[in-house]
PDB file of N, CA and C in Angstrom:
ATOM      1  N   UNK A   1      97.744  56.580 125.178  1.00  0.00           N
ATOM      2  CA  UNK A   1      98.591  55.675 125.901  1.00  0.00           C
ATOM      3  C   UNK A   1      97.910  54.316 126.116  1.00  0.00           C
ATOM      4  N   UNK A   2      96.670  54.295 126.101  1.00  0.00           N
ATOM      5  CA  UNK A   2      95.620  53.023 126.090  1.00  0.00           C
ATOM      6  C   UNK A   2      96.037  52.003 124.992  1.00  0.00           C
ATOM      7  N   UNK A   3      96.225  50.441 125.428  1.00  0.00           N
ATOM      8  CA  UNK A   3      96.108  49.717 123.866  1.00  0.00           C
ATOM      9  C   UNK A   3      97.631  49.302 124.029  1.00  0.00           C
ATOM     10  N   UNK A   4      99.042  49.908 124.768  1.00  0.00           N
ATOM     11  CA  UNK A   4     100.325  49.223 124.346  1.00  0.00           C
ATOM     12  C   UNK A   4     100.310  48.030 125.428  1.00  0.00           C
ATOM     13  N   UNK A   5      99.293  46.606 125.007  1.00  0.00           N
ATOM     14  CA  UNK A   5      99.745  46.054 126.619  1.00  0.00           C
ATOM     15  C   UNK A   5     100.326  44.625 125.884  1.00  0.00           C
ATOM     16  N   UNK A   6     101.004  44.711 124.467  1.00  0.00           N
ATOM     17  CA  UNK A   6     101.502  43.499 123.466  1.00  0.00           C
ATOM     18  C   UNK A   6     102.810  43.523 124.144  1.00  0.00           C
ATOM     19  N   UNK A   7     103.622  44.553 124.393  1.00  0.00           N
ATOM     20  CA  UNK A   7     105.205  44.442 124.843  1.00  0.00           C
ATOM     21  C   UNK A   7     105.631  45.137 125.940  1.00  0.00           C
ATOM     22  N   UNK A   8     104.656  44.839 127.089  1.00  0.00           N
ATOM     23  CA  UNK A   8     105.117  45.653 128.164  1.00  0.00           C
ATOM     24  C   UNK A   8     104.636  44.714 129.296  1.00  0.00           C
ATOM     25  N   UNK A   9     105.032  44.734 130.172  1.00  0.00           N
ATOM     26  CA  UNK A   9     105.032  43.971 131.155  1.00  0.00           C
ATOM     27  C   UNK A   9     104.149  44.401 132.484  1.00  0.00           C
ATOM     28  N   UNK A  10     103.674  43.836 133.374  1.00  0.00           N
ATOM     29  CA  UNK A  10     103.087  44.410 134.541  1.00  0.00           C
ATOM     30  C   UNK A  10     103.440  45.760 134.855  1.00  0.00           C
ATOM     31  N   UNK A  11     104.850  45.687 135.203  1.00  0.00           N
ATOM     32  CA  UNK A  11     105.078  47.336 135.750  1.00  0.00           C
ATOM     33  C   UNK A  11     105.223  48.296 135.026  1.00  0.00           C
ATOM     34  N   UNK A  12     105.634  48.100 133.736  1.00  0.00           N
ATOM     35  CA  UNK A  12     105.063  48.807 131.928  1.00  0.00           C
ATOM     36  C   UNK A  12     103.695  49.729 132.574  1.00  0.00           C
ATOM     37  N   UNK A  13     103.046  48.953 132.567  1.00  0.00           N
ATOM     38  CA  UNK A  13     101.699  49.204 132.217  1.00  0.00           C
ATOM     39  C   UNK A  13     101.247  49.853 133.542  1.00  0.00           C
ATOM     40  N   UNK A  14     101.678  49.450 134.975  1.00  0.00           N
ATOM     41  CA  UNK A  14     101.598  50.295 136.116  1.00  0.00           C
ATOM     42  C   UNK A  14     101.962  51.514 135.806  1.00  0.00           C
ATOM     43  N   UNK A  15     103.305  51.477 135.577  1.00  0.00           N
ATOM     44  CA  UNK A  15     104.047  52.976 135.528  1.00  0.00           C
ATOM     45  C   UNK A  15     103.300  53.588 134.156  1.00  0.00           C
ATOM     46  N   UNK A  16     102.506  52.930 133.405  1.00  0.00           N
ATOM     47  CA  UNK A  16     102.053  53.633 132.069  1.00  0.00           C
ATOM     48  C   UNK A  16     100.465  54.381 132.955  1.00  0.00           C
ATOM     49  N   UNK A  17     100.181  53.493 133.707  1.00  0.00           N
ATOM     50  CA  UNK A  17      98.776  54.275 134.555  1.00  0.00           C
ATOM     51  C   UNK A  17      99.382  55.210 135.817  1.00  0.00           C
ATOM     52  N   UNK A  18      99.981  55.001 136.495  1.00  0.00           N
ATOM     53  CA  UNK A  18     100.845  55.989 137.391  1.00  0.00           C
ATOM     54  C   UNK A  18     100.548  57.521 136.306  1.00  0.00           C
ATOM     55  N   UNK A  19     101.424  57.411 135.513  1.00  0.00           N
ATOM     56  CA  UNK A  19     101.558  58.704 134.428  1.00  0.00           C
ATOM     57  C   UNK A  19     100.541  59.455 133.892  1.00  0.00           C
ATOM     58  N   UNK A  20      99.528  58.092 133.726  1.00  0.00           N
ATOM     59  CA  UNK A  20      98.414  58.989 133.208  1.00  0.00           C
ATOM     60  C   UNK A  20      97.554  59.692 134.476  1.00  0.00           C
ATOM     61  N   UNK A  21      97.446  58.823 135.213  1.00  0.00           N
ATOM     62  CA  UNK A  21      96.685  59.404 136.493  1.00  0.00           C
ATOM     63  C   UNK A  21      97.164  60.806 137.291  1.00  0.00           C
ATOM     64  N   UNK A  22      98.689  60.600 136.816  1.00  0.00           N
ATOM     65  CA  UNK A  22      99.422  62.004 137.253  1.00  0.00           C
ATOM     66  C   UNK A  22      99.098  63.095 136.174  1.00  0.00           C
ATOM     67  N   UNK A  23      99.167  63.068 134.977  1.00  0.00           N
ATOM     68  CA  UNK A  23      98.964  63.965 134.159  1.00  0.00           C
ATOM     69  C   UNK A  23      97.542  63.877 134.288  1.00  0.00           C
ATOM     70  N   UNK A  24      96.074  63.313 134.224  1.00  0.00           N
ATOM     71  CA  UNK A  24      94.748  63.691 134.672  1.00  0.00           C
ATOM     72  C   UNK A  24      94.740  64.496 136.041  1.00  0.00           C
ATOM     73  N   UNK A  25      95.275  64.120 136.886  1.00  0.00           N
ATOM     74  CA  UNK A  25      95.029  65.078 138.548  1.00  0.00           C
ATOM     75  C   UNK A  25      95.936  66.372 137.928  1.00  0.00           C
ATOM     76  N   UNK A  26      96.805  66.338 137.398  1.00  0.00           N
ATOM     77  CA  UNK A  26      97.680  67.800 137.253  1.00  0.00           C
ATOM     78  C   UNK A  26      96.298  68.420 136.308  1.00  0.00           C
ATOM     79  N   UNK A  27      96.131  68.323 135.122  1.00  0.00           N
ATOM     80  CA  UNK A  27      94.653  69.043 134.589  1.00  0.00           C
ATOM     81  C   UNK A  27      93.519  69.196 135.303  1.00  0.00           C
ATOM     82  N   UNK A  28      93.109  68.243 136.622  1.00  0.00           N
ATOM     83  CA  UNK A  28      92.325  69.052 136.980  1.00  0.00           C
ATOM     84  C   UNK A  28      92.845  70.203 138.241  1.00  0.00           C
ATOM     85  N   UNK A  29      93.492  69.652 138.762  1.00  0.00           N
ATOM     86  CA  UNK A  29      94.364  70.658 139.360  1.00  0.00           C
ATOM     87  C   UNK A  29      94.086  72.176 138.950  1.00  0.00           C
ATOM     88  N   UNK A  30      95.190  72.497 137.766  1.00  0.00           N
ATOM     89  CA  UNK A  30      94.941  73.535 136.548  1.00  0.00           C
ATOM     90  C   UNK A  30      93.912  73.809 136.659  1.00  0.00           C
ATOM     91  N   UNK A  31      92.941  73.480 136.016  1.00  0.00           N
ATOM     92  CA  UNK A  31      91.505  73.671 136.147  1.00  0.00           C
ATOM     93  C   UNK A  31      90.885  74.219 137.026  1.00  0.00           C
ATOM     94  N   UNK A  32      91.089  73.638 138.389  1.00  0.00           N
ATOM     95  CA  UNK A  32      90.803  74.485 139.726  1.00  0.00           C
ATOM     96  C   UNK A  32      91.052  75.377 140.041  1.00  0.00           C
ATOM     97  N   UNK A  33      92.533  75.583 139.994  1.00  0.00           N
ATOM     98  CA  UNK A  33      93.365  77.237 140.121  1.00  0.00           C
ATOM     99  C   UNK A  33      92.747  77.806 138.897  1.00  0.00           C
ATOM    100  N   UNK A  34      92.746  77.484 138.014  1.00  0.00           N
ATOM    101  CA  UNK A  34      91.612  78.606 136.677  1.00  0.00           C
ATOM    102  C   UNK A  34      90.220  79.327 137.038  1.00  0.00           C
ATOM    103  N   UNK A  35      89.634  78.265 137.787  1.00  0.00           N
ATOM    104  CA  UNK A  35      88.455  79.017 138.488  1.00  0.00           C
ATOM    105  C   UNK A  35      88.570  79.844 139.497  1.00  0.00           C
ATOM    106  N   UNK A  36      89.542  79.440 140.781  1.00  0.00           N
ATOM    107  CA  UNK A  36      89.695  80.363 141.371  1.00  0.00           C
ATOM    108  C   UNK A  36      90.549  81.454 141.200  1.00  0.00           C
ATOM    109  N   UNK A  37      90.876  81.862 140.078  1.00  0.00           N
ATOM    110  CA  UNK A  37      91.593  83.052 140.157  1.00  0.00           C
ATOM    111  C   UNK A  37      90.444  83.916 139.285  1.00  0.00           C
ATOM    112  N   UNK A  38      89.874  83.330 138.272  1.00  0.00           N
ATOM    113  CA  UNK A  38      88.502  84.140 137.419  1.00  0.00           C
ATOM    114  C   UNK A  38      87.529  84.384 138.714  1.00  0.00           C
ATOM    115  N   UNK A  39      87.617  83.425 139.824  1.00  0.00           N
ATOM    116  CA  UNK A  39      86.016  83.855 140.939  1.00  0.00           C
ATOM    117  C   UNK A  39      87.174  85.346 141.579  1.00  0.00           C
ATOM    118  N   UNK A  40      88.302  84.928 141.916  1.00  0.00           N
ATOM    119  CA  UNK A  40      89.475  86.144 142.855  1.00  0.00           C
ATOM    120  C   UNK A  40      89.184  87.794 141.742  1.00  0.00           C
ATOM    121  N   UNK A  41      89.614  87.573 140.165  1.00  0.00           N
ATOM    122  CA  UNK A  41      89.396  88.924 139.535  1.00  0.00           C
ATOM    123  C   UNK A  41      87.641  88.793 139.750  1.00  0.00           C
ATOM    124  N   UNK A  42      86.746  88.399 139.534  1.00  0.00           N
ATOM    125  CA  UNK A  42      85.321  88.985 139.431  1.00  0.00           C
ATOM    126  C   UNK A  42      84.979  89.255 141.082  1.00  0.00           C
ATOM    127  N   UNK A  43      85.697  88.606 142.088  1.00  0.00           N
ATOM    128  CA  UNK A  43      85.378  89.690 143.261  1.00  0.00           C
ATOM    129  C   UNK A  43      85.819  90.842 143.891  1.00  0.00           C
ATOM    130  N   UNK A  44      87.537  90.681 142.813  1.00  0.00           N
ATOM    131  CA  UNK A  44      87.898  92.423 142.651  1.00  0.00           C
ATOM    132  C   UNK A  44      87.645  93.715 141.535  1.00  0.00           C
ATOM    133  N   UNK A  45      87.271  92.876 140.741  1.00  0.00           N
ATOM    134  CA  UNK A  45      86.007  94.156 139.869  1.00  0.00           C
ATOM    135  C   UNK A  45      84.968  94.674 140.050  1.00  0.00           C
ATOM    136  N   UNK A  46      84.588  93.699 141.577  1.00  0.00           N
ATOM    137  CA  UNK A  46      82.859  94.239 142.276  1.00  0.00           C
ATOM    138  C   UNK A  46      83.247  94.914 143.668  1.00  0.00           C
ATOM    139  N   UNK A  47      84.510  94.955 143.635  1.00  0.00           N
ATOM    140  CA  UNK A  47      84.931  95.677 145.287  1.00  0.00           C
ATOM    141  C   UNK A  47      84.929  97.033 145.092  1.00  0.00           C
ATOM    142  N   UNK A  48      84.588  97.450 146.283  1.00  0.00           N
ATOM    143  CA  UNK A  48      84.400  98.869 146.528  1.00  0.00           C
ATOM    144  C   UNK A  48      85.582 100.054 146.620  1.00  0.00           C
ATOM    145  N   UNK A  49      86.200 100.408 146.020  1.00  0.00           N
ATOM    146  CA  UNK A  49      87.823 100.666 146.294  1.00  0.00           C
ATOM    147  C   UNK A  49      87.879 101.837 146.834  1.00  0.00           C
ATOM    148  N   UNK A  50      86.551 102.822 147.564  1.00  0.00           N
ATOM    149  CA  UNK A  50      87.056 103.272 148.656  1.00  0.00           C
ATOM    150  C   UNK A  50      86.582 104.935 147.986  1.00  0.00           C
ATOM    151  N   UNK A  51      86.606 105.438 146.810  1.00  0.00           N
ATOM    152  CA  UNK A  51      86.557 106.667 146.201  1.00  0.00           C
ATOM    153  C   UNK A  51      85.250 106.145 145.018  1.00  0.00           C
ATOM    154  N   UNK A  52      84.594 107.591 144.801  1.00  0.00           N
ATOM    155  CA  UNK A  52      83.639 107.271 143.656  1.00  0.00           C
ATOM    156  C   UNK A  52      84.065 108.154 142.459  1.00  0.00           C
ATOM    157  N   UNK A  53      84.038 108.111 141.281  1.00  0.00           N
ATOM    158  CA  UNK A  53      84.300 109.010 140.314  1.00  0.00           C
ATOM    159  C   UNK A  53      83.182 109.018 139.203  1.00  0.00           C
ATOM    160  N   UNK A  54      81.719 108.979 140.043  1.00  0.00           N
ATOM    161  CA  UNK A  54      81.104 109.693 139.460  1.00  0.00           C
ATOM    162  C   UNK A  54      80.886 111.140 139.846  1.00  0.00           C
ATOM    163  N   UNK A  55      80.846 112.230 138.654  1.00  0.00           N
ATOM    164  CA  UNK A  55      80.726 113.381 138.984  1.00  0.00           C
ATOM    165  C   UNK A  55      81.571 114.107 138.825  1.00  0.00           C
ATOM    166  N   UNK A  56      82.875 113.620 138.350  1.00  0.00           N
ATOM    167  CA  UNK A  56      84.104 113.826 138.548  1.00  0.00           C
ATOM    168  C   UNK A  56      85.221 113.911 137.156  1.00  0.00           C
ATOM    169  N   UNK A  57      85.754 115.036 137.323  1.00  0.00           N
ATOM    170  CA  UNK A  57      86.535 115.883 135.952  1.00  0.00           C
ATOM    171  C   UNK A  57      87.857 115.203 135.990  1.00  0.00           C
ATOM    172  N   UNK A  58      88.864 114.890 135.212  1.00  0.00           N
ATOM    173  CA  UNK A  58      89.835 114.601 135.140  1.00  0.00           C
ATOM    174  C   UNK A  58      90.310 115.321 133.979  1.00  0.00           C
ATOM    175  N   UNK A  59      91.420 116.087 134.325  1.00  0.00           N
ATOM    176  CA  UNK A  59      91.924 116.823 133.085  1.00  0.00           C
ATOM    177  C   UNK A  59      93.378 116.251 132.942  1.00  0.00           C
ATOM    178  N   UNK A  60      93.866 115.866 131.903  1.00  0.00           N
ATOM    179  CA  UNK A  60      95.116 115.161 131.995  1.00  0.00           C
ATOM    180  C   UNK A  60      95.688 115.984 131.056  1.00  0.00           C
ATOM    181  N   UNK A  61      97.274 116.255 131.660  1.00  0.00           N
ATOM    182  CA  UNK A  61      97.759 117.103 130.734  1.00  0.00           C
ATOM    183  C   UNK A  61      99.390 116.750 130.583  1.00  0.00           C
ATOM    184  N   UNK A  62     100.013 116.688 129.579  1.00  0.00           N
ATOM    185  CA  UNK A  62     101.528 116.325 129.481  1.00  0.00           C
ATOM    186  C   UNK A  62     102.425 117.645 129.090  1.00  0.00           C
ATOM    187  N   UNK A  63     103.033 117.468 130.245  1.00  0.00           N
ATOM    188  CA  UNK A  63     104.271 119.091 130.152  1.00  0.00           C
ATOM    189  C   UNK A  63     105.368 118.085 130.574  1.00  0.00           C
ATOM    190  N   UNK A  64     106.305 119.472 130.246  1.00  0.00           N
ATOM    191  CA  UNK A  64     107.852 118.922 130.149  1.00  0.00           C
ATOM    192  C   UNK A  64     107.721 119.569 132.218  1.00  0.00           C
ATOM    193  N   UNK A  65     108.231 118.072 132.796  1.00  0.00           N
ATOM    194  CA  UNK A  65     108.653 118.547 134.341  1.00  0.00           C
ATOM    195  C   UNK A  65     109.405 119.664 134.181  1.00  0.00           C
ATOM    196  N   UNK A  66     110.531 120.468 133.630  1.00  0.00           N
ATOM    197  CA  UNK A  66     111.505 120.901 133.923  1.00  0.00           C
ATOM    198  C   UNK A  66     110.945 122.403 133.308  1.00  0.00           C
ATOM    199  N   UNK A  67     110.023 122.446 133.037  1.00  0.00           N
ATOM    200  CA  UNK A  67     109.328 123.700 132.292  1.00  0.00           C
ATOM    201  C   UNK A  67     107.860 123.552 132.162  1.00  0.00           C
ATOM    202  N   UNK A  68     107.331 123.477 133.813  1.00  0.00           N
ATOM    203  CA  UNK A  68     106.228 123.605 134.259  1.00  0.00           C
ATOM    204  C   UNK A  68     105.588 124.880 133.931  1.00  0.00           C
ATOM    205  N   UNK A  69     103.810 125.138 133.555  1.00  0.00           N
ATOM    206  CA  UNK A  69     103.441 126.432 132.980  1.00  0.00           C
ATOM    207  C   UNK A  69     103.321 127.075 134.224  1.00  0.00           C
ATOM    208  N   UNK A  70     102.858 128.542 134.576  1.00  0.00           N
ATOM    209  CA  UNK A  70     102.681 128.884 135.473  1.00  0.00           C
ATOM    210  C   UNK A  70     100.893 129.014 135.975  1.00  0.00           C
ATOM    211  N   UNK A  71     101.005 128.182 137.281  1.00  0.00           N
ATOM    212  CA  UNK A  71      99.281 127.219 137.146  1.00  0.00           C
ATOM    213  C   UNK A  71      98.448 128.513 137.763  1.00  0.00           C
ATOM    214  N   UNK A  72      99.291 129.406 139.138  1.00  0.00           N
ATOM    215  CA  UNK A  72      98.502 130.591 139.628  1.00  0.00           C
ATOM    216  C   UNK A  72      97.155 130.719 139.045  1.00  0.00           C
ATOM    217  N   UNK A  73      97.297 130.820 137.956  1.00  0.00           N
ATOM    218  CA  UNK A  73      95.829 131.580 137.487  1.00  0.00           C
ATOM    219  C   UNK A  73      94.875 130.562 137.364  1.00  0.00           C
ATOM    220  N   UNK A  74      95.298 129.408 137.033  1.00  0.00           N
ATOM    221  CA  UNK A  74      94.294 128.304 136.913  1.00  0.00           C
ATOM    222  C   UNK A  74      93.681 127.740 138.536  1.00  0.00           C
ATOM    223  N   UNK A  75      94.573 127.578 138.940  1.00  0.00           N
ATOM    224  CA  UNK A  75      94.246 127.258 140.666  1.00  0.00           C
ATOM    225  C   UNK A  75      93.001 128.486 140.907  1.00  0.00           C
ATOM    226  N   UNK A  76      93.428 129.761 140.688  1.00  0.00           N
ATOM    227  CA  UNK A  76      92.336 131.121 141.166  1.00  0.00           C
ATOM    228  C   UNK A  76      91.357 130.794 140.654  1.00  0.00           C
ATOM    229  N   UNK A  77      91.034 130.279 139.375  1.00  0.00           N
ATOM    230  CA  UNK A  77      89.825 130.394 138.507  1.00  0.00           C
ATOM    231  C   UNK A  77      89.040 128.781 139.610  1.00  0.00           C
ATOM    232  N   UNK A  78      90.262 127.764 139.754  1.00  0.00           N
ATOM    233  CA  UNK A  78      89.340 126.605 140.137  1.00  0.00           C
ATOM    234  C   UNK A  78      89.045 126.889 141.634  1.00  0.00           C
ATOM    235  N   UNK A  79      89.548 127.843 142.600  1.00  0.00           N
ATOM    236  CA  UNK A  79      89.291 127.682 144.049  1.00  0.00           C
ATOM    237  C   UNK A  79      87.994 128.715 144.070  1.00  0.00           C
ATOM    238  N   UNK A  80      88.377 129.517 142.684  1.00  0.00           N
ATOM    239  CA  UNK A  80      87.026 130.441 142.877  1.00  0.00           C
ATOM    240  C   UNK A  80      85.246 129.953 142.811  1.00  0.00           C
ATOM    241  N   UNK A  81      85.247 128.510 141.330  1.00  0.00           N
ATOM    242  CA  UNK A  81      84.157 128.548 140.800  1.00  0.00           C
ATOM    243  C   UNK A  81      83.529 127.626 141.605  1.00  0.00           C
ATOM    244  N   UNK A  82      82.346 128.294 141.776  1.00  0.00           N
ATOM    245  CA  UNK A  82      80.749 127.624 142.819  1.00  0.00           C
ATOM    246  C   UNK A  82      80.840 125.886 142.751  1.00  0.00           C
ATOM    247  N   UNK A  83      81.243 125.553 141.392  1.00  0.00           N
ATOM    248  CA  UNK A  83      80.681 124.051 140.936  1.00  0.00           C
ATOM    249  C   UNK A  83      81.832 123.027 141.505  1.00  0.00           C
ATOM    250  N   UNK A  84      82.878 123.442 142.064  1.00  0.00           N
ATOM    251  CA  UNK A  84      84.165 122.986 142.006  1.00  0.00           C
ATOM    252  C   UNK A  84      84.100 122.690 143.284  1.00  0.00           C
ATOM    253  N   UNK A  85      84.038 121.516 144.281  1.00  0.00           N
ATOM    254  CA  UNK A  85      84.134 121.491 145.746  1.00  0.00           C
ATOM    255  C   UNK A  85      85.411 121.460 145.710  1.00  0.00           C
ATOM    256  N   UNK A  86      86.584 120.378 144.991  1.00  0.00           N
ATOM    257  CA  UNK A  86      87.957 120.362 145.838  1.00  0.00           C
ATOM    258  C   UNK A  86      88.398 120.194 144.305  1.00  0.00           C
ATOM    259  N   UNK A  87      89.844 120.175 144.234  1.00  0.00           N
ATOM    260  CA  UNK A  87      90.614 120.070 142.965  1.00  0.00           C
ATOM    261  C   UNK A  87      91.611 119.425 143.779  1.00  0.00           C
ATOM    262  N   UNK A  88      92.764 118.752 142.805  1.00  0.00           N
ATOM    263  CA  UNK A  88      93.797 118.299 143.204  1.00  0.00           C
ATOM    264  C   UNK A  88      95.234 118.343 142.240  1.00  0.00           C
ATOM    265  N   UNK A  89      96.534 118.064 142.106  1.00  0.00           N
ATOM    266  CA  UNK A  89      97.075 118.088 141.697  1.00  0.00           C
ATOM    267  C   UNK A  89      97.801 116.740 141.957  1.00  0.00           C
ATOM    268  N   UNK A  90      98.109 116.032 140.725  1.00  0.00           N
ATOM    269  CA  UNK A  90      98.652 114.659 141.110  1.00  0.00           C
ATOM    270  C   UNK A  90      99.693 114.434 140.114  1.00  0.00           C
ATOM    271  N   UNK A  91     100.365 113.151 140.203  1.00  0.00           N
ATOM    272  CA  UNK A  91     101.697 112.596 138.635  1.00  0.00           C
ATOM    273  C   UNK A  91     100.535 111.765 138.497  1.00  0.00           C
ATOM    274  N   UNK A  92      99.644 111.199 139.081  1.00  0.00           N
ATOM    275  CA  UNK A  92      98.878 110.139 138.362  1.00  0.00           C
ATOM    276  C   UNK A  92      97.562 110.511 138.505  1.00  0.00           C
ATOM    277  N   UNK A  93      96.485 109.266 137.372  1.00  0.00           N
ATOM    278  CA  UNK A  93      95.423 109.892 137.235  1.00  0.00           C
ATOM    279  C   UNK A  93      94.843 109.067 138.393  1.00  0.00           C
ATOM    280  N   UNK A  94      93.498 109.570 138.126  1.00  0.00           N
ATOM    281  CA  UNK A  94      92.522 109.091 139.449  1.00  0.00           C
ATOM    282  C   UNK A  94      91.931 107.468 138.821  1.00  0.00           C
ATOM    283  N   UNK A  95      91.603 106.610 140.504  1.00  0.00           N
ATOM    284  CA  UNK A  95      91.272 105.718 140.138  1.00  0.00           C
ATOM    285  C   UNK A  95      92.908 104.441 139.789  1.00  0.00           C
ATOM    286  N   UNK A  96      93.758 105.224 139.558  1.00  0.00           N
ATOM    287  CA  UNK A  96      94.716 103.940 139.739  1.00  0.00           C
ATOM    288  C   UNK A  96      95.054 103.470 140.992  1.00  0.00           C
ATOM    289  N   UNK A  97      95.618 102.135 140.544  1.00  0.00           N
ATOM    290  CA  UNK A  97      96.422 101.780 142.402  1.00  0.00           C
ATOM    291  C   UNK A  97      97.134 102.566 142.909  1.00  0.00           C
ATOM    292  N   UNK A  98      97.073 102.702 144.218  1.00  0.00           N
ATOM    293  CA  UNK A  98      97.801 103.260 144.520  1.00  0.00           C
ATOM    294  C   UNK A  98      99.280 102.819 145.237  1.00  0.00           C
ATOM    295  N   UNK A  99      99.938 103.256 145.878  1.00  0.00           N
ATOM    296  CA  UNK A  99     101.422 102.789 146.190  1.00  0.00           C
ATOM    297  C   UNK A  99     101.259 102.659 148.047  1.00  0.00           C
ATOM    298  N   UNK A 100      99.931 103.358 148.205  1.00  0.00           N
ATOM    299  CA  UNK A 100     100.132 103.691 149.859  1.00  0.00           C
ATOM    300  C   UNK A 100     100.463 104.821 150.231  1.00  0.00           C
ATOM    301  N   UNK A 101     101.231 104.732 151.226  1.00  0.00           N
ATOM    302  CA  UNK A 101     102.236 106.291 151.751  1.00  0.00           C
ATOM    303  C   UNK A 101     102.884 106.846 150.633  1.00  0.00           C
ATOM    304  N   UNK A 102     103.532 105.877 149.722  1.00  0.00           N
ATOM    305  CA  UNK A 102     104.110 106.838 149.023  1.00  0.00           C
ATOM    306  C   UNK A 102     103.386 107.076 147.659  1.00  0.00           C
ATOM    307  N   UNK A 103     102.120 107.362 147.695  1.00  0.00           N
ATOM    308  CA  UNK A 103     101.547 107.928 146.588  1.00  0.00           C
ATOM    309  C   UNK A 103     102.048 109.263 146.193  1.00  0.00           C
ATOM    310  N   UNK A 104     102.136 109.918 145.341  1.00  0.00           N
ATOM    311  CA  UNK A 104     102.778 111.058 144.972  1.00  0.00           C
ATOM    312  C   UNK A 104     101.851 112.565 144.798  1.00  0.00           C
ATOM    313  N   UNK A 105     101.324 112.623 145.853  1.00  0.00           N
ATOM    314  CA  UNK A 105     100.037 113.766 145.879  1.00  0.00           C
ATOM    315  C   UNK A 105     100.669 115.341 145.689  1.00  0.00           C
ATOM    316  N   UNK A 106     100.651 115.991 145.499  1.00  0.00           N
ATOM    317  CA  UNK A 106     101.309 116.700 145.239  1.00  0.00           C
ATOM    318  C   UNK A 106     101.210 118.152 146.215  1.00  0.00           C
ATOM    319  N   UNK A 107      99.124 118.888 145.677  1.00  0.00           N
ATOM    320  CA  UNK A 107      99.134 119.743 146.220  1.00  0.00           C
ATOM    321  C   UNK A 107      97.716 120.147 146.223  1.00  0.00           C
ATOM    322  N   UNK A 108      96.617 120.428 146.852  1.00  0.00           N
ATOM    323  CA  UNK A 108      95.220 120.573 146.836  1.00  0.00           C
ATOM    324  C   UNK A 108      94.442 121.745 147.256  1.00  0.00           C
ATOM    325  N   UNK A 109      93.879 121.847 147.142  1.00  0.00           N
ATOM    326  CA  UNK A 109      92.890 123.215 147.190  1.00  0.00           C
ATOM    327  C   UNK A 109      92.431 123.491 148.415  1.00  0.00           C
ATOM    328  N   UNK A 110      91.343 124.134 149.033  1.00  0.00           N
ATOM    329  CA  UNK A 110      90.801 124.112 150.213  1.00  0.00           C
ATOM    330  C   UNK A 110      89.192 123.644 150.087  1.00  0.00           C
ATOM    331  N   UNK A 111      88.888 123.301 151.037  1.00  0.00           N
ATOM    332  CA  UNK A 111      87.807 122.423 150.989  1.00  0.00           C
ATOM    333  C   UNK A 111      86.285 123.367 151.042  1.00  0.00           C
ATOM    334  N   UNK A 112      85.427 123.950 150.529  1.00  0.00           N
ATOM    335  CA  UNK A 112      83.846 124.143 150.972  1.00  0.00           C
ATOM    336  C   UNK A 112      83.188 123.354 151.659  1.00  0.00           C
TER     337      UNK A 112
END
């Protein structure tokens, strides 16, 4: 935009710097909100979210809802074995967000 000052007049050339000065502050603008949202995710990838999953089994398995297997025996084998403090039963895996109250927990073991 530098350089048209052959056919333009005082306020030409105002309103030609007005524009640019508006489009420079809008980029750095941009720029600013760019950093702070990269500093916002790298201080929620270092937050503590409350549960640890080291140590920890996740067995994921896909059945038809409407023709669930029958789990009895699996629950006996997991409330029985020494290595197993708690088990759980969930629709989702561990470690996602959660919803709050209405997380969808289902049904859990008893505690050692």
């Amino acid at each position: 935009m530098q350089g048209h000052n052959a056919s333009e007049g005082p306020w030409g050339r105002r309103l030609r710097q007005t524009l640019l000065s508006l489009q420079l502050g809008g980029s750095i603008l941009l720029l600013g909100l760019a950093g702070v949202l990269a500093l916002q995710q790298q201080h929620l990838l270092q937050l503590d979210r409350g549960f640890a999953t080291h140590g920890r089994l996740w067995l994921g398995l896909m059945v038809n809802p409407e023709a669930v297997p029958n789990l009895k025996p699996l629950t006996a084998a997991l409330a029985q074995h020494p290595a197993i403090k708690h088990w759980a039963f969930s629709n989702m895996r561990p470690a996602r967000d959660t919803m709050g109250e209405r997380d969808p927990h289902v049904c859990a073991s008893r505690h050692k």
